[in-house]
C-alpha atoms as a PDB file:
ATOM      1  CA  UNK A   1      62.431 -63.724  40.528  1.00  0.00           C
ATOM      2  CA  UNK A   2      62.644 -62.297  36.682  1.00  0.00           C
ATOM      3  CA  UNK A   3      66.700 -62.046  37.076  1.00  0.00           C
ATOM      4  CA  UNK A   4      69.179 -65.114  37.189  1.00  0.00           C
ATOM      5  CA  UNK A   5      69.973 -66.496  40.300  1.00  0.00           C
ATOM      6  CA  UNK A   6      73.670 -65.955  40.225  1.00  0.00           C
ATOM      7  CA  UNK A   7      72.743 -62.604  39.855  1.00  0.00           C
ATOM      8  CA  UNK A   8      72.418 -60.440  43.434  1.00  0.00           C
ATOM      9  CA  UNK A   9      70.458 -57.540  43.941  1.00  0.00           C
ATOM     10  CA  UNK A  10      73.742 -55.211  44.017  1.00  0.00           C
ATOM     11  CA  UNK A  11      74.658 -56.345  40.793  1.00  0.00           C
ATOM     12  CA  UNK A  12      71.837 -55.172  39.356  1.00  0.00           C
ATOM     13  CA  UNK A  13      71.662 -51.938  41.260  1.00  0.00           C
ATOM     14  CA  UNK A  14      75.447 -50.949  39.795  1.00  0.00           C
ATOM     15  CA  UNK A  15      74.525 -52.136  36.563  1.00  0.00           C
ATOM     16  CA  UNK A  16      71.462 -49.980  36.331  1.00  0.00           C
ATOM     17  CA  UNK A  17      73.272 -47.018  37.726  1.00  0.00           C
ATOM     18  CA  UNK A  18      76.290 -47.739  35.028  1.00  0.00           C
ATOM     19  CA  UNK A  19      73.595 -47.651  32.163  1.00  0.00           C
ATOM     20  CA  UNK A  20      72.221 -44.276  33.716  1.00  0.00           C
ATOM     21  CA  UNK A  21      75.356 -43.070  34.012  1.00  0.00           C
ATOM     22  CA  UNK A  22      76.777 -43.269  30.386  1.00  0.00           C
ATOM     23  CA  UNK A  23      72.524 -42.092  28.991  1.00  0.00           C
ATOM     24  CA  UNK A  24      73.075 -38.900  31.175  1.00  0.00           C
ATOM     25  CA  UNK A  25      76.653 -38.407  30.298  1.00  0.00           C
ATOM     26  CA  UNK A  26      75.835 -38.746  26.193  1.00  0.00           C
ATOM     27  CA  UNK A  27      73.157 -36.801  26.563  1.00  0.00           C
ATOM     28  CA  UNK A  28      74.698 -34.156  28.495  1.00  0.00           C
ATOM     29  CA  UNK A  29      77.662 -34.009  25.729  1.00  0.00           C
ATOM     30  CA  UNK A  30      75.356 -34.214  22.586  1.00  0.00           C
ATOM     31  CA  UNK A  31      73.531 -31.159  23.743  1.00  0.00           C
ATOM     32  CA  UNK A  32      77.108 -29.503  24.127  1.00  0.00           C
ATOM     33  CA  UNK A  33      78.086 -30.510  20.584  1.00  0.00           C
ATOM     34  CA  UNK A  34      74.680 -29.638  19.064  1.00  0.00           C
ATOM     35  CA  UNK A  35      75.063 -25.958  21.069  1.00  0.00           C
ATOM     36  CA  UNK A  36      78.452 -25.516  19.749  1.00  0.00           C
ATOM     37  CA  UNK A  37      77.737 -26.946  15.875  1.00  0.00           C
ATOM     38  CA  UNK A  38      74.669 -23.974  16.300  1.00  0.00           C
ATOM     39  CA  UNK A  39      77.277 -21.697  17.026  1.00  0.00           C
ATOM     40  CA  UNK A  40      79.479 -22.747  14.100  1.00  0.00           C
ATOM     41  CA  UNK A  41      77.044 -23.089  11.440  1.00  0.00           C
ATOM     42  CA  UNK A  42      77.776 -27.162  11.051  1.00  0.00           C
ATOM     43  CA  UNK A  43      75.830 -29.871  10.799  1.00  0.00           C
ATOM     44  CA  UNK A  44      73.089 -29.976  13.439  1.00  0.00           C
ATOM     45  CA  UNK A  45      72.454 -33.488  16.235  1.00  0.00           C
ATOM     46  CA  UNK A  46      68.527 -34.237  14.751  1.00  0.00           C
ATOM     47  CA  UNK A  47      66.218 -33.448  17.298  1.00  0.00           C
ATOM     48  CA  UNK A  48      64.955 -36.881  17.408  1.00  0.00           C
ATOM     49  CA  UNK A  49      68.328 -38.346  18.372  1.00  0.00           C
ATOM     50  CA  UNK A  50      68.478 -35.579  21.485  1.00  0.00           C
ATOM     51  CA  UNK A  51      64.796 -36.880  22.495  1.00  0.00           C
ATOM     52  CA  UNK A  52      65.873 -40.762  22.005  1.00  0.00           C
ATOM     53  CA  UNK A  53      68.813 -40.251  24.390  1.00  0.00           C
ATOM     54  CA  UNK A  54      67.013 -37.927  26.946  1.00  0.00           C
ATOM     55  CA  UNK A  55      64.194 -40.746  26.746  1.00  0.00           C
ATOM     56  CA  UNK A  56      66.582 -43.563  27.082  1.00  0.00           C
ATOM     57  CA  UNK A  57      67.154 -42.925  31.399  1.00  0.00           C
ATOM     58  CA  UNK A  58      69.225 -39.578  29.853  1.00  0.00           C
ATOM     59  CA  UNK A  59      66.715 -37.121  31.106  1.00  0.00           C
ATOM     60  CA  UNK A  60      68.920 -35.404  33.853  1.00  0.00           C
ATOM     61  CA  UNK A  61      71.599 -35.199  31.367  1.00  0.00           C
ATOM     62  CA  UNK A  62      69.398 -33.291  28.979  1.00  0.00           C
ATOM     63  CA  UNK A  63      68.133 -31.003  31.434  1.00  0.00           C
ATOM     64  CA  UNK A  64      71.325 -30.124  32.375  1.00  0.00           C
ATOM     65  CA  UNK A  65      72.330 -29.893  29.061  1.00  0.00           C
ATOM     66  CA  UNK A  66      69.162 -26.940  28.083  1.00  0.00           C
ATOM     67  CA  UNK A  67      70.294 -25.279  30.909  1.00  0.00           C
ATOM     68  CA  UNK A  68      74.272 -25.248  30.953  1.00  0.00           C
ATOM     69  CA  UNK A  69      74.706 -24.433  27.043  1.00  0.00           C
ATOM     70  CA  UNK A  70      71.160 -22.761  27.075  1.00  0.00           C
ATOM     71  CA  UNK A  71      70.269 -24.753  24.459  1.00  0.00           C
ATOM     72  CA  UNK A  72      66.630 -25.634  23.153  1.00  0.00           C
ATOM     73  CA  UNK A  73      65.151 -23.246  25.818  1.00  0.00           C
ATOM     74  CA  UNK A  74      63.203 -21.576  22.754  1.00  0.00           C
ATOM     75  CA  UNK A  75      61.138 -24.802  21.636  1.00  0.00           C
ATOM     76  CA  UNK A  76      58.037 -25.596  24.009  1.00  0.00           C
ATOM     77  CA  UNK A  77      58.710 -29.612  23.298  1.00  0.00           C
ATOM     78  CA  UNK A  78      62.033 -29.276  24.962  1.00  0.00           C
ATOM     79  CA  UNK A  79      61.233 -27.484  27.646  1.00  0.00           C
ATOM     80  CA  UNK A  80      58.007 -29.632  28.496  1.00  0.00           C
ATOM     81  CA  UNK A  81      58.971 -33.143  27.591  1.00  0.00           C
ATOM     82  CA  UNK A  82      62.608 -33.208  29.127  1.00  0.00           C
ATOM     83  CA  UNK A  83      61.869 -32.542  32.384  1.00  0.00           C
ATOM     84  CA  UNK A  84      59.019 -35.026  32.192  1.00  0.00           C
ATOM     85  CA  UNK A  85      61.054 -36.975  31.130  1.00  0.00           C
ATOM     86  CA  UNK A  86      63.195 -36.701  33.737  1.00  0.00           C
ATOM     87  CA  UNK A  87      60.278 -36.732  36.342  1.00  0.00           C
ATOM     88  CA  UNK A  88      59.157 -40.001  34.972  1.00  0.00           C
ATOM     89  CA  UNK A  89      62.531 -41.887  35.216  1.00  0.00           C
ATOM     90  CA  UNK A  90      63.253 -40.925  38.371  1.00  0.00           C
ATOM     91  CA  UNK A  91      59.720 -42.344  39.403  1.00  0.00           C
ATOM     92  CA  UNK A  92      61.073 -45.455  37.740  1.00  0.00           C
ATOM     93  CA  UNK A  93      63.846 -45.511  39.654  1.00  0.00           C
ATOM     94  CA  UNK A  94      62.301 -45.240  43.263  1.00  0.00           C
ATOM     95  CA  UNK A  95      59.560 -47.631  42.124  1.00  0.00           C
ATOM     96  CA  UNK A  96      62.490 -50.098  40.429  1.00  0.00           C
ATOM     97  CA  UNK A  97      64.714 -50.026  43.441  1.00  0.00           C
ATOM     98  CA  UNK A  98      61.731 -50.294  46.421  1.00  0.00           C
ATOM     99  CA  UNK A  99      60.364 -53.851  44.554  1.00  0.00           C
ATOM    100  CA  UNK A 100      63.816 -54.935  44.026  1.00  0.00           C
ATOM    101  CA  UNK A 101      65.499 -54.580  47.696  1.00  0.00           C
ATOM    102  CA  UNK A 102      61.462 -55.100  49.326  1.00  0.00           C
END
């Protein structure tokens, strides 16, 4: 196996789930503060950083994030590439968890 063998399969599993956890959360939040900075006329999240996070297993977070603060709905990238984004982890995921408890 590729992990240690101290290591069980439910360890891994919570681990996993803790890292997409705290992605979806960020992400989730920096679209909040970018919406409200917007609003307020301060300095703006880069776009890059909002793509990095959503990219980094943060993709339900940023989806969430267009569509709660309705933020980014304007730009085509956004709404293309984030729920791709999305769609592609989650694929990850099933295929991820399947060959690790198979």
């Amino acid at each position: 196996m590729w992990y240690n063998d101290t290591m069980d399969k439910k360890t891994i599993i919570l681990a996993v789930l803790a890292i997409i956890a705290i992605m979806n959360i960020a992400a989730f939040a920096l679209m909040g503060h970018d919406k409200k900075c917007a609003r307020l006329g301060k300095w703006r999240v880069p776009e890059k950083m909002l793509f990095l996070l959503t990219a980094c297993f943060g993709g339900l977070g940023g989806v969430l994030g267009m569509k709660v603060f309705h933020h980014k709905t304007q730009h085509w990238y956004f709404k293309v590439f984030f729920p791709v984004l999305l769609i592609v982890q989650v694929v990850l995921l099933v295929v991820g968890t399947y060959l690790l408890v198979r």
